[in-house]
N, C-alpha and C. Protein backbone atom coordinates (compact mmCIF):
# COMPACT_ATOMS: atom_id res chain seq x y z
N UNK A 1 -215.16 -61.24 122.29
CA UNK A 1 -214.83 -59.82 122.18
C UNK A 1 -215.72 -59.13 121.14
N UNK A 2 -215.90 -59.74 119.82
CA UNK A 2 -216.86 -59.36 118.85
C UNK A 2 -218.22 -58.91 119.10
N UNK A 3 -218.59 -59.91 120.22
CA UNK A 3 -220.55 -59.33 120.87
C UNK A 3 -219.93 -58.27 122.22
N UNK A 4 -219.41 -58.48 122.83
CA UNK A 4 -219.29 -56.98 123.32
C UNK A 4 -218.72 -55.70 122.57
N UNK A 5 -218.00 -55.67 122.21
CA UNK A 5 -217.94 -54.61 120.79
C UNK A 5 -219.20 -54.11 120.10
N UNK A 6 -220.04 -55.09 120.00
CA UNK A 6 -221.35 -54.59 119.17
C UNK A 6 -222.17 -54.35 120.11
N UNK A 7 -222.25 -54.83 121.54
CA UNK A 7 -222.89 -54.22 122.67
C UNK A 7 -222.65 -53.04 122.95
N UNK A 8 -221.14 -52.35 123.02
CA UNK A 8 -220.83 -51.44 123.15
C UNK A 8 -221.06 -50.06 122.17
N UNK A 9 -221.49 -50.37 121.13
CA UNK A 9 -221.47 -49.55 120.28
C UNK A 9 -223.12 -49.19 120.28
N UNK A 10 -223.80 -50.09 120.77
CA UNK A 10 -225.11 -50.15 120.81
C UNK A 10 -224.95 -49.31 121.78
N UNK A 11 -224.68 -49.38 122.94
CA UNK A 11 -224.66 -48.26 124.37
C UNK A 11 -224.34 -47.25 123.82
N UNK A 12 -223.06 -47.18 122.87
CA UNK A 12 -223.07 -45.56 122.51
C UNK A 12 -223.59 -44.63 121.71
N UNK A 13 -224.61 -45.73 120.79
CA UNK A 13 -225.31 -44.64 120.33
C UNK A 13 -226.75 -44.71 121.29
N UNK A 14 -226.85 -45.55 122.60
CA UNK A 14 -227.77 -45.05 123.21
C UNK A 14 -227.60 -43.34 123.83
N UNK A 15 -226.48 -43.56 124.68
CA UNK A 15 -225.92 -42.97 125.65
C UNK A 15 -225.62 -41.95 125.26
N UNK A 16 -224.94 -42.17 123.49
CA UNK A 16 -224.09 -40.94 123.35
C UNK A 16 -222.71 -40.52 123.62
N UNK A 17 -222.12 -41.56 124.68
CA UNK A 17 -221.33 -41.27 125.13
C UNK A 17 -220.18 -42.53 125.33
N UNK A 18 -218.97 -42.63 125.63
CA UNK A 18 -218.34 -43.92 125.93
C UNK A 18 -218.33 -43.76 127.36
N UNK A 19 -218.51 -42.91 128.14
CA UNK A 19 -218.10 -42.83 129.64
C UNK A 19 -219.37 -43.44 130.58
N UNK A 20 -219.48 -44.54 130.75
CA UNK A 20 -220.48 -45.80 131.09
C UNK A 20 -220.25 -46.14 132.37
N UNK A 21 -221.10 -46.63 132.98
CA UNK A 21 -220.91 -47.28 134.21
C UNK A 21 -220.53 -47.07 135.59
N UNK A 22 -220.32 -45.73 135.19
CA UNK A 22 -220.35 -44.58 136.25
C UNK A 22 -221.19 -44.09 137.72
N UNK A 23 -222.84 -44.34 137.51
CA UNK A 23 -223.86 -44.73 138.08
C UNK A 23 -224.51 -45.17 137.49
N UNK A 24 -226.27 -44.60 138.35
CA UNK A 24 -227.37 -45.71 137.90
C UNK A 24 -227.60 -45.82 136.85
N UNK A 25 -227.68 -44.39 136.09
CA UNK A 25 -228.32 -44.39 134.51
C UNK A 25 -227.42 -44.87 133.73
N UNK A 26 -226.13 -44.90 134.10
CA UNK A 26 -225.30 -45.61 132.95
C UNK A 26 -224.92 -46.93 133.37
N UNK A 27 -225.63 -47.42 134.07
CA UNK A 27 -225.11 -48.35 134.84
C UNK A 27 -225.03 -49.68 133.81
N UNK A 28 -226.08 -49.85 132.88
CA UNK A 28 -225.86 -51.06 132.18
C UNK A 28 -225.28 -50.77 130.65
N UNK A 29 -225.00 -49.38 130.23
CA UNK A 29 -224.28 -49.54 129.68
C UNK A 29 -222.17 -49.68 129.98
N UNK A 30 -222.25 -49.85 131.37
CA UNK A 30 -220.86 -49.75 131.92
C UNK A 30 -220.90 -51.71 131.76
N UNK A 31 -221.41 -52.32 131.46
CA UNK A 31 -221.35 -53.79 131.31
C UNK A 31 -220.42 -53.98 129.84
N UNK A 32 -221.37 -53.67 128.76
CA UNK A 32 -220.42 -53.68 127.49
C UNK A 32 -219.16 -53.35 127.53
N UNK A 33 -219.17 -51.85 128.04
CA UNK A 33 -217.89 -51.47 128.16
C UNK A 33 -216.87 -51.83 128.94
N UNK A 34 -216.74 -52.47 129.93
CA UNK A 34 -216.02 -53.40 131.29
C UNK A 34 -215.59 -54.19 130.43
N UNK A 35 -216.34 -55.70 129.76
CA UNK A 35 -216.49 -56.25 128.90
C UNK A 35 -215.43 -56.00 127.83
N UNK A 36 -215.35 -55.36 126.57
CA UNK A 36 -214.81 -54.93 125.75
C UNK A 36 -213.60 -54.77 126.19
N UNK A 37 -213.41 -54.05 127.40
CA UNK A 37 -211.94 -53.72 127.97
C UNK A 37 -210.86 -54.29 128.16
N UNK A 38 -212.11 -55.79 129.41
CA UNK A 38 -211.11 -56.91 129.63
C UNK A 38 -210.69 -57.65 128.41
N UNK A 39 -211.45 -57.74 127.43
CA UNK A 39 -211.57 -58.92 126.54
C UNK A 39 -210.27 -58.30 125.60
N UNK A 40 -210.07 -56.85 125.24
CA UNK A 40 -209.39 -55.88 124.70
C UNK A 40 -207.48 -56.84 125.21
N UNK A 41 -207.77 -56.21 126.62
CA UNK A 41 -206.74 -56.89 127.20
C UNK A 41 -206.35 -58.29 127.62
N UNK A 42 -207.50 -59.26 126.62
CA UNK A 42 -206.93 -60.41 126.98
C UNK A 42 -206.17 -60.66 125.55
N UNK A 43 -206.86 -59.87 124.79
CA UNK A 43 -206.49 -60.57 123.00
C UNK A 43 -205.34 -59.79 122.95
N UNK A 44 -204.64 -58.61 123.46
CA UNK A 44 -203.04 -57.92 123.42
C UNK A 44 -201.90 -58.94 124.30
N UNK A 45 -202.51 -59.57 125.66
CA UNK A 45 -202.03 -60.76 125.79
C UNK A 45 -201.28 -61.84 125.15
N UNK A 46 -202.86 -62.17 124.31
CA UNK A 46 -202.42 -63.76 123.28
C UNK A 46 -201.75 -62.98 122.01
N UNK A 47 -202.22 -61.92 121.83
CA UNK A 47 -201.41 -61.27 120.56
C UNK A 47 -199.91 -61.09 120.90
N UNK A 48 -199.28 -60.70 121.85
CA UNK A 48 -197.61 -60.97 122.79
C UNK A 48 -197.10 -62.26 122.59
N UNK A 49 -198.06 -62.88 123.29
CA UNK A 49 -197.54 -64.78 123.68
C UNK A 49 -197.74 -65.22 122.25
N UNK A 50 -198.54 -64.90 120.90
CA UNK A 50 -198.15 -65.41 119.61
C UNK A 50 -197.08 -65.25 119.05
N UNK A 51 -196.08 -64.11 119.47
CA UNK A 51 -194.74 -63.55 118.76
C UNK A 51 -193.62 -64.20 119.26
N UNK A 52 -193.62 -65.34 119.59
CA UNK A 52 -193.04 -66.50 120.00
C UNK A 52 -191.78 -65.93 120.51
N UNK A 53 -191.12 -64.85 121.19
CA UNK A 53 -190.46 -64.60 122.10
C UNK A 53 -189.72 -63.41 121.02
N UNK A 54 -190.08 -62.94 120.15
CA UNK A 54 -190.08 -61.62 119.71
C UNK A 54 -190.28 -60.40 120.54
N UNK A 55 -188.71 -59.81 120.53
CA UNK A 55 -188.84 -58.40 121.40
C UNK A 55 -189.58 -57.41 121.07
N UNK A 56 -190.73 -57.11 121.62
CA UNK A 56 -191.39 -55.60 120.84
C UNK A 56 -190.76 -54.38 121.81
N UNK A 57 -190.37 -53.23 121.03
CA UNK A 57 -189.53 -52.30 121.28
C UNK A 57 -190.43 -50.86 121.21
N UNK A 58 -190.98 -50.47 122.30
CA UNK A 58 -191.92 -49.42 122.24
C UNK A 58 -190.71 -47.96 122.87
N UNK A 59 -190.70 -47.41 121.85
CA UNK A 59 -190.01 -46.07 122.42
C UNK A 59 -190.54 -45.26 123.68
N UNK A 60 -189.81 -45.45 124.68
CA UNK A 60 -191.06 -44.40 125.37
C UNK A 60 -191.72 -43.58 125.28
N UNK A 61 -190.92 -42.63 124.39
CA UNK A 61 -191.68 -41.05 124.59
C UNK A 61 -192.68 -41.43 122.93
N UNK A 62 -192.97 -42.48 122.24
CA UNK A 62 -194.29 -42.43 121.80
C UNK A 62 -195.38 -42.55 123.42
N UNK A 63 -194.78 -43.27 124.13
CA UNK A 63 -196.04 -43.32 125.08
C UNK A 63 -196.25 -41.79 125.92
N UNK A 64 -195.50 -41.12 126.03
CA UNK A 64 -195.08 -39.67 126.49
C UNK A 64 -196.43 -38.86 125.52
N UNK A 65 -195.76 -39.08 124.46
CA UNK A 65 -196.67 -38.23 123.47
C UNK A 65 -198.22 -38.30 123.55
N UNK A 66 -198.24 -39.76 123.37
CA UNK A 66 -199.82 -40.07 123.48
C UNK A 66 -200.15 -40.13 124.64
N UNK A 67 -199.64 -40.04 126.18
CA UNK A 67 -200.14 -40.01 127.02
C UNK A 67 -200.49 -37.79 126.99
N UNK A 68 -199.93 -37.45 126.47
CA UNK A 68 -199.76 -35.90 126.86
C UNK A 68 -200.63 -35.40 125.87
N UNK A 69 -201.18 -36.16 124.38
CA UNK A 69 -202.15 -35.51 123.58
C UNK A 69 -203.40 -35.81 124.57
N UNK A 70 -203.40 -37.02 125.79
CA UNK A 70 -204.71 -37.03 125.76
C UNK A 70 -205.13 -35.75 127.06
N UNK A 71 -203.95 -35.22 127.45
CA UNK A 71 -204.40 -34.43 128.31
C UNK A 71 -204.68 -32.85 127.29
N UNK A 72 -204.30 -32.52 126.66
CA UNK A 72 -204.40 -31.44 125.31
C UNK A 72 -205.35 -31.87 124.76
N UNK A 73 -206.42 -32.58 124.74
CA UNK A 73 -207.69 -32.38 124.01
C UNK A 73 -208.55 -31.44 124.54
N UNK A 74 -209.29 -30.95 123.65
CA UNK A 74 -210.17 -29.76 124.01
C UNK A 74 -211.10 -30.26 125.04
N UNK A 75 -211.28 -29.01 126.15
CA UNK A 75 -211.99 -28.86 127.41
C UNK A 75 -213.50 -29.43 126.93
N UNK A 76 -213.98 -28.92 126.37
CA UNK A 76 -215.28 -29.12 126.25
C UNK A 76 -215.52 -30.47 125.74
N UNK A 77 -216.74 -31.08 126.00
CA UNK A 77 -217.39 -31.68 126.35
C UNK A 77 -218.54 -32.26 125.05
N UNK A 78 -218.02 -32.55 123.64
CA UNK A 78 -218.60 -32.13 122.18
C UNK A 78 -218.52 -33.77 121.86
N UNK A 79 -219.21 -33.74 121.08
CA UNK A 79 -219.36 -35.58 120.50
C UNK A 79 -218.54 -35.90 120.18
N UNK A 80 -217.18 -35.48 119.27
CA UNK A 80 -216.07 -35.92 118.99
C UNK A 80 -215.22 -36.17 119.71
N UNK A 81 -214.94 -35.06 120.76
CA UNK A 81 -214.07 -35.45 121.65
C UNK A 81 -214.35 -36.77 122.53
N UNK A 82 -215.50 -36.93 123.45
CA UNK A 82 -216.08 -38.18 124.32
C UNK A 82 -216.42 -39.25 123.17
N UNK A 83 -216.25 -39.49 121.77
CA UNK A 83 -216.82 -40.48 120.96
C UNK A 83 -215.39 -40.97 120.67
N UNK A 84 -214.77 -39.82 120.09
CA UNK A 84 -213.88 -40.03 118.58
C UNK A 84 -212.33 -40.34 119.56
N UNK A 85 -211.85 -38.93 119.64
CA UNK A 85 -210.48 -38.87 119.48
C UNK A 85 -209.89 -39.12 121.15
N UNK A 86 -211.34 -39.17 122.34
CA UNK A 86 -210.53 -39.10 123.83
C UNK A 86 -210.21 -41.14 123.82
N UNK A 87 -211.48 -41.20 123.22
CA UNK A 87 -211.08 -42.85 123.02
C UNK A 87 -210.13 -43.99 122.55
N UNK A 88 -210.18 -43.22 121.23
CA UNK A 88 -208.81 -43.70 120.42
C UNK A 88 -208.11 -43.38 120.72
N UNK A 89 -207.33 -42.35 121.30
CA UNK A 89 -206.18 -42.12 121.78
C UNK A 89 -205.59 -42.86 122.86
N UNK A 90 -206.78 -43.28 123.86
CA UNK A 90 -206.77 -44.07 125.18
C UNK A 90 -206.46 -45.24 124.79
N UNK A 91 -206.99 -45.87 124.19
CA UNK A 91 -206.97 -46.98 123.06
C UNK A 91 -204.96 -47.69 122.82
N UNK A 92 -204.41 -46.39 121.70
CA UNK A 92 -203.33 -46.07 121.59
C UNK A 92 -202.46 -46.29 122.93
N UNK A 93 -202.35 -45.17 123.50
CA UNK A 93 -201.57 -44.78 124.75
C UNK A 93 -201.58 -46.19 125.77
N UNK A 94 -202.54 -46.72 125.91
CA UNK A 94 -202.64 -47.92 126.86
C UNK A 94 -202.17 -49.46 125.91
N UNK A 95 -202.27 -49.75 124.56
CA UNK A 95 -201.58 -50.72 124.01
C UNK A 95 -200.55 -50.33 123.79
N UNK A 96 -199.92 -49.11 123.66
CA UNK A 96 -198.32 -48.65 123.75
C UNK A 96 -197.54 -49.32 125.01
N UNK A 97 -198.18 -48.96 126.50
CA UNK A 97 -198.30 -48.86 127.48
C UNK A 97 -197.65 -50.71 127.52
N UNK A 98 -198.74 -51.18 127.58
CA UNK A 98 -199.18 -52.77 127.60
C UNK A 98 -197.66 -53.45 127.10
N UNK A 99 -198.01 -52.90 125.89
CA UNK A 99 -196.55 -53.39 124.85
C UNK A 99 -195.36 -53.59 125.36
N UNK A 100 -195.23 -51.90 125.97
CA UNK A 100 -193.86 -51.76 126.38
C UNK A 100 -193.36 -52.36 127.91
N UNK A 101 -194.66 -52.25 128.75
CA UNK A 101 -194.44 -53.24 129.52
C UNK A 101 -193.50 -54.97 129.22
N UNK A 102 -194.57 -55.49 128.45
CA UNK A 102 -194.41 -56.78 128.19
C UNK A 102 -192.92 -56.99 127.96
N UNK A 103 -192.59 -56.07 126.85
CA UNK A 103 -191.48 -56.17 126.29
C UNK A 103 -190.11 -55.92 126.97
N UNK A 104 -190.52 -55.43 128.41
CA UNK A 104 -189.35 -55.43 129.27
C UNK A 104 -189.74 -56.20 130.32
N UNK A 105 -190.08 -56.94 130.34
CA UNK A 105 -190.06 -57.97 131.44
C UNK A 105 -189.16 -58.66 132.15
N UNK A 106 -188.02 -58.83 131.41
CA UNK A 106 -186.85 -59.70 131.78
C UNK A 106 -185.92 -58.60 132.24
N UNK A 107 -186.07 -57.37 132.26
CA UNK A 107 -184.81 -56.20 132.89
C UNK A 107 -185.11 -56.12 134.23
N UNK A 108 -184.35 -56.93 134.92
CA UNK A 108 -184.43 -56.29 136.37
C UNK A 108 -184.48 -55.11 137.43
N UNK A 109 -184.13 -53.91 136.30
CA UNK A 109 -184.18 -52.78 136.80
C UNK A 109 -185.90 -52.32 136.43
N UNK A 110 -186.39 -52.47 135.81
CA UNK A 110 -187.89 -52.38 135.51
C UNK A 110 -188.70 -52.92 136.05
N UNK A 111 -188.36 -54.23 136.00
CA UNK A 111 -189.55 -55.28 136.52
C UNK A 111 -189.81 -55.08 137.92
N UNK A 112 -189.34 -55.03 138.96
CA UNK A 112 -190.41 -54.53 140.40
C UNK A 112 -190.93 -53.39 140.18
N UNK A 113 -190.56 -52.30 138.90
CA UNK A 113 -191.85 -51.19 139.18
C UNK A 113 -193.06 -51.95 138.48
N UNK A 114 -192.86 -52.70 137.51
CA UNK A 114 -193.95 -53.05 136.86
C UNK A 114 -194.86 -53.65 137.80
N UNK A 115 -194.35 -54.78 138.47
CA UNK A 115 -195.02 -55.77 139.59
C UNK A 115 -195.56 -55.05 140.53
N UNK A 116 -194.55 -53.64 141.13
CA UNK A 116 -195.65 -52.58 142.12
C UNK A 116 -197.02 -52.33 141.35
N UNK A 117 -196.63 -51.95 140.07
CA UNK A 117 -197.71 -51.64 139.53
C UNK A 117 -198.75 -52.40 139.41
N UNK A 118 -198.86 -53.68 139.21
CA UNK A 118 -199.86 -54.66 139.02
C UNK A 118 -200.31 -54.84 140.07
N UNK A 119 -199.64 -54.77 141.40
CA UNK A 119 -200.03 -55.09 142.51
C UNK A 119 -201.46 -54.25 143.17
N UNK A 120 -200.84 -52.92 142.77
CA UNK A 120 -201.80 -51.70 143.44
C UNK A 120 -202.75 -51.62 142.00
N UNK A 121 -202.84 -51.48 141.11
CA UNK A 121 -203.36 -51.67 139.72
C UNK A 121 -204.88 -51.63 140.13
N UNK A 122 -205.69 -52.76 140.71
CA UNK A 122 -206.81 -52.81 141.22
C UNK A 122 -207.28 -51.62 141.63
N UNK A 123 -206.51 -51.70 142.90
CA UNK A 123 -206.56 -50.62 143.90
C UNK A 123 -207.30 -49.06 142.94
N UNK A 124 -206.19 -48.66 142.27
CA UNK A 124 -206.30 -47.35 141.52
C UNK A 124 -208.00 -47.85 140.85
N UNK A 125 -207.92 -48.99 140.27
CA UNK A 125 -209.35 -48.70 139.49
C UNK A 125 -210.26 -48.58 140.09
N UNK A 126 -210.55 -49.44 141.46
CA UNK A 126 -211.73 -49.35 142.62
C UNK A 126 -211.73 -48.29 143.02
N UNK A 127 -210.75 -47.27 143.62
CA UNK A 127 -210.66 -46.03 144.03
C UNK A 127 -210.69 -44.64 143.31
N UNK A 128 -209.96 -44.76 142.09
CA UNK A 128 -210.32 -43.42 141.62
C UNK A 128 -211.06 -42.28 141.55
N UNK A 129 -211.91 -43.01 140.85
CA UNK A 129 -213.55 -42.46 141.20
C UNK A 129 -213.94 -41.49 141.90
N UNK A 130 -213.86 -42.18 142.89
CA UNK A 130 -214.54 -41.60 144.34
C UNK A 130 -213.53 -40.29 144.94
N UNK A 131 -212.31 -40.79 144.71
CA UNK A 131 -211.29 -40.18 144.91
C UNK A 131 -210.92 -38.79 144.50
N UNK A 132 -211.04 -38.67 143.15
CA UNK A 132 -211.44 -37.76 142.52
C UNK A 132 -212.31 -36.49 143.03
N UNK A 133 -213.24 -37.28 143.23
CA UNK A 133 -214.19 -36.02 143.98
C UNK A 133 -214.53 -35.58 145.02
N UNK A 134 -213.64 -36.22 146.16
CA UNK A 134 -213.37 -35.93 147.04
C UNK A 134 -212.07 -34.60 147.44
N UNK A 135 -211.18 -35.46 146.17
CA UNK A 135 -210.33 -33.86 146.19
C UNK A 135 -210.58 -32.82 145.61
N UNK A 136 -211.86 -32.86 144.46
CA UNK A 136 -212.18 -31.53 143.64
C UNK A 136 -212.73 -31.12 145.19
N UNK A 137 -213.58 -31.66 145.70
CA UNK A 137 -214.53 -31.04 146.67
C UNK A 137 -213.86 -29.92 148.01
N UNK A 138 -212.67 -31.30 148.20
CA UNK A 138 -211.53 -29.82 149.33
C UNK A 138 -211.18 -29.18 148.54
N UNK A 139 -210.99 -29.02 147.25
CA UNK A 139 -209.99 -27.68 146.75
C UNK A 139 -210.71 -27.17 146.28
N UNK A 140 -211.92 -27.13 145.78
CA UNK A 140 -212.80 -26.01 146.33
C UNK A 140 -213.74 -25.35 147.21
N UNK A 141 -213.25 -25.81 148.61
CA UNK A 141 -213.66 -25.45 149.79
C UNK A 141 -212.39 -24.79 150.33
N UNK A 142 -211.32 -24.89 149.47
CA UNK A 142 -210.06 -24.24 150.26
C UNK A 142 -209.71 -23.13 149.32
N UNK A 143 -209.67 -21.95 149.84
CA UNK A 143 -209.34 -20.43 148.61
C UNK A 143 -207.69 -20.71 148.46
N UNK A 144 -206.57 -20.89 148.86
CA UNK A 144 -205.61 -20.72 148.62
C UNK A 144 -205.20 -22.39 147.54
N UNK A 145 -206.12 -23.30 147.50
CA UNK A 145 -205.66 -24.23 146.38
C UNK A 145 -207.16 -24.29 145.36
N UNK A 146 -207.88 -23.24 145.27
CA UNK A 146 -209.16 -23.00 144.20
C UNK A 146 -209.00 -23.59 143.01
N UNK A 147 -207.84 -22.57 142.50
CA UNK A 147 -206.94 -23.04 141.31
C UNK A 147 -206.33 -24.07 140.48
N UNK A 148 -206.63 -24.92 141.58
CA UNK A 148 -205.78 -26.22 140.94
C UNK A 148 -207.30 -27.27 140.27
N UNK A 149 -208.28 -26.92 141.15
CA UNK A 149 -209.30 -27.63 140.59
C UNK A 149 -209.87 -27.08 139.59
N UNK A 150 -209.51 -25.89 139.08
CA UNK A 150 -209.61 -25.35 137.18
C UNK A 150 -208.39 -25.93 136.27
N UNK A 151 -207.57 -26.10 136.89
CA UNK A 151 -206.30 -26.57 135.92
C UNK A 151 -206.37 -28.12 135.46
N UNK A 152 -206.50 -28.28 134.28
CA UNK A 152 -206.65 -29.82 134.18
C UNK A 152 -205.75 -30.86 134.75
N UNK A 153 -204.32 -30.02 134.08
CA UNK A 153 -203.33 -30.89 133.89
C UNK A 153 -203.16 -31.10 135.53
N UNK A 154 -202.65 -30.24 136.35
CA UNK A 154 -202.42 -29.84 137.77
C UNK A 154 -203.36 -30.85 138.45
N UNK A 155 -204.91 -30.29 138.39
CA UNK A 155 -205.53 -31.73 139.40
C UNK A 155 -205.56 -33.25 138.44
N UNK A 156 -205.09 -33.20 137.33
CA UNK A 156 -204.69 -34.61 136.86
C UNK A 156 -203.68 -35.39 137.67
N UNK A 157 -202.76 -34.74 137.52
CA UNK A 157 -201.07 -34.30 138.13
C UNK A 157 -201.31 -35.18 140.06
N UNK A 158 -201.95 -34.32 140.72
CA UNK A 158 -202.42 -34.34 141.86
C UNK A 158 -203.67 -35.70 142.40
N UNK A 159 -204.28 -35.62 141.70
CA UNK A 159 -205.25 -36.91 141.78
C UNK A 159 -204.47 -38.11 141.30
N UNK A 160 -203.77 -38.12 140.40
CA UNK A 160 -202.77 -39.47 140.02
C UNK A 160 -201.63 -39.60 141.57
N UNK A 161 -201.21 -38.74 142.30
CA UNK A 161 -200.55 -38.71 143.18
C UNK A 161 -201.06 -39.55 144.40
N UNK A 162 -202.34 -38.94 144.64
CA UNK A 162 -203.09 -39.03 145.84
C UNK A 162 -203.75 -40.63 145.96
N UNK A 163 -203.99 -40.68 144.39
CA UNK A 163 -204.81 -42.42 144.10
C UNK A 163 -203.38 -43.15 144.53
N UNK A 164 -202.68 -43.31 143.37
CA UNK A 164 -201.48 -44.35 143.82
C UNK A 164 -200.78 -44.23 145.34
N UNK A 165 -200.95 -43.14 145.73
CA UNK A 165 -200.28 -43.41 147.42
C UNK A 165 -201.37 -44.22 148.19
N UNK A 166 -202.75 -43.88 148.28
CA UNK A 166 -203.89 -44.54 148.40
C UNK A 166 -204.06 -45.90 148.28
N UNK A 167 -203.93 -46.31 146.65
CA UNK A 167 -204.05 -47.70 146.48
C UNK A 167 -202.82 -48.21 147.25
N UNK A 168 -201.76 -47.84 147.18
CA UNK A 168 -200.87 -48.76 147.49
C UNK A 168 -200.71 -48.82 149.08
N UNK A 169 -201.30 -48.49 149.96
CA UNK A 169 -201.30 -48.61 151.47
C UNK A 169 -202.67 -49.18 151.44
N UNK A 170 -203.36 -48.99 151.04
CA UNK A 170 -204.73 -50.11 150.99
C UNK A 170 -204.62 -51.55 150.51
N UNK A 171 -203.59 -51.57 149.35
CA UNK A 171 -203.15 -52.96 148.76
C UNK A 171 -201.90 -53.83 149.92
N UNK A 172 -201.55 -52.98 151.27
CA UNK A 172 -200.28 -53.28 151.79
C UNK A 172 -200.70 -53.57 153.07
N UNK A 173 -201.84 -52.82 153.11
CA UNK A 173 -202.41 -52.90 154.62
C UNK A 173 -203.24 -54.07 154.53
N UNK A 174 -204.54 -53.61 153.61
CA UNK A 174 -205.65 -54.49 153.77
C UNK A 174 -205.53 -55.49 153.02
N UNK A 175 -205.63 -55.56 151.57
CA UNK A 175 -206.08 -56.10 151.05
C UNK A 175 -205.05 -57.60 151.59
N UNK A 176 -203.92 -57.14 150.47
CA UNK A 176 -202.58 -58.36 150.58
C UNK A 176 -202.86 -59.38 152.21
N UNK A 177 -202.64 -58.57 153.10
CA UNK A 177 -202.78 -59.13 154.45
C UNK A 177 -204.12 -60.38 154.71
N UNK A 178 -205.33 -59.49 153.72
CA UNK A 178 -206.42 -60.28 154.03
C UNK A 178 -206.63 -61.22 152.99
N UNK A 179 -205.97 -61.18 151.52
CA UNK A 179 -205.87 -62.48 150.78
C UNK A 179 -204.68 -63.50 151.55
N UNK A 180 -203.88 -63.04 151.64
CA UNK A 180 -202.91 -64.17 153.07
C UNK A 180 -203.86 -64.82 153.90
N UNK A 181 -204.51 -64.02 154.41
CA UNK A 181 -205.10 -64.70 155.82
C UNK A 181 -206.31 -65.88 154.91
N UNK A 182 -206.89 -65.67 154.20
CA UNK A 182 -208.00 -66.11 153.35
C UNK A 182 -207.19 -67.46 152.71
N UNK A 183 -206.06 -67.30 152.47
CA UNK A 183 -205.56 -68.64 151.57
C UNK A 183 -205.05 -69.30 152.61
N UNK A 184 -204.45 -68.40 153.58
CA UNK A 184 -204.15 -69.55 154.87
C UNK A 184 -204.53 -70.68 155.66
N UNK A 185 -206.44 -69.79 155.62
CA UNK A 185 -207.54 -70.50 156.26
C UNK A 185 -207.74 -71.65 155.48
N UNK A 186 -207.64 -71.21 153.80
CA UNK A 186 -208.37 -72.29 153.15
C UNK A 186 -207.23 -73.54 153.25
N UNK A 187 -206.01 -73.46 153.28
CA UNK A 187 -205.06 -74.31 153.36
C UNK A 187 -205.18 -75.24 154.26
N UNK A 188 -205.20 -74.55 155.92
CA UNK A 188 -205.26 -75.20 157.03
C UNK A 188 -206.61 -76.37 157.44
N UNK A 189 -207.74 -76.14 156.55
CA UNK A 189 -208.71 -76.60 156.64
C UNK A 189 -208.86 -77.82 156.30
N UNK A 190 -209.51 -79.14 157.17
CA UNK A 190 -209.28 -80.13 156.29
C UNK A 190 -210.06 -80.63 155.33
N UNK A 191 -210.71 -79.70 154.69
CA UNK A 191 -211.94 -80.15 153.01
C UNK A 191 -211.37 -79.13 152.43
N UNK A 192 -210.26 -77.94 152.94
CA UNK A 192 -209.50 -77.33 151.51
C UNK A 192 -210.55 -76.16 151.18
N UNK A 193 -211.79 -75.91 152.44
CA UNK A 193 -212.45 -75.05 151.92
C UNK A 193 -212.63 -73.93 153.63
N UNK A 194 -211.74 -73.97 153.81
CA UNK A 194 -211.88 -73.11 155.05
C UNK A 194 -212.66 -73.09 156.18
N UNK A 195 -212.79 -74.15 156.27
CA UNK A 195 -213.85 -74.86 157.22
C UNK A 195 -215.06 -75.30 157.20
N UNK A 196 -215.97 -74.86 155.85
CA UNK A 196 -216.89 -75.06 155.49
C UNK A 196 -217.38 -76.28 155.43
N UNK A 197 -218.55 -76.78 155.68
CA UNK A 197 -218.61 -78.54 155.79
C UNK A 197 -219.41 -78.65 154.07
């Protein structure tokens, strides 16, 4: 985690920016940062599984809060905001997030949203993206919803809608169906590798 951290910091004072990996030109600085992320989320992991079955108790509405400062940061587009405070806050809001997950694991009334969530989880990250700009692009080709693609919060609001219905019929249709069929093959096979000699 330590050499991507210092990779990453190297990208940002190439770049300028933390928002990496996006396309071509940022394309290798989106490595550090991928990197850093997972590694981020493996050490909040082992940092959980060290508290030897210690309940951590995350209030929700801290995650409320910090999920809602990060939509209230200023519009523009200034070194502090993309360096400093959109980061750390993300930072925050998602180990809140993480936490409070973990820490309810054993409530049965929680735990299948969590597990929906992990399930489609992928999904949202492969798709977003693209997703995104596909709906700025109809709503501003359409005059009676113009508006919503100036409003932050609103096409935040709306694009979080559209991804998770998305991922999760892509994770139900395709994907799930075709890791089944894939472990099936490899099962039925007799070298355990799906027929492969």
């Amino acid at each position: 985690m330590g050499s991507a951290f210092i990779l990453l910091i190297c990208a940002l004072l190439h770049y300028r920016s933390l928002n990496l990996g996006w396309g071509i030109s940022t394309m290798l600085g989106g490595v550090p940062r991928t990197a850093f992320a997972f590694f981020s989320g493996v050490m909040l992991y082992q940092i959980f599984g060290s508290l030897n079955g210690v309940k951590v108790k995350i209030n929700p509405w801290i995650i409320l809060v910090a999920t809602m400062i990060l939509f209230l940061l200023p519009s523009q587009r200034d070194m502090y905001t993309r360096v400093v405070s959109g980061p750390i806050l993300s930072i925050i809001a998602i180990s809140c997030l993480i936490f409070g997950v973990l820490s309810k694991v054993d409530n049965p009334k929680t735990q299948q949203i969590f597990v929906w969530l992990g399930r489609i989880s992928y999904g949202i990250y492969a798709i977003h993206w693209p997703l995104y700009h596909v709906i700025v692009v109809i709503l501003n080709r359409t005059p009676w919803a113009l508006g919503i693609s100036k409003a932050p919060l609103a096409l935040a609001c709306m694009v979080a809608a559209v991804v998770i219905l998305v991922a999760h019929l892509l994770t139900a249709i395709i994907d799930e169906p075709l890791r089944r069929w894939l472990i099936a093959g490899r099962s039925t096979s007799p070298n355990g590798l799906g027929g492969v000699p």
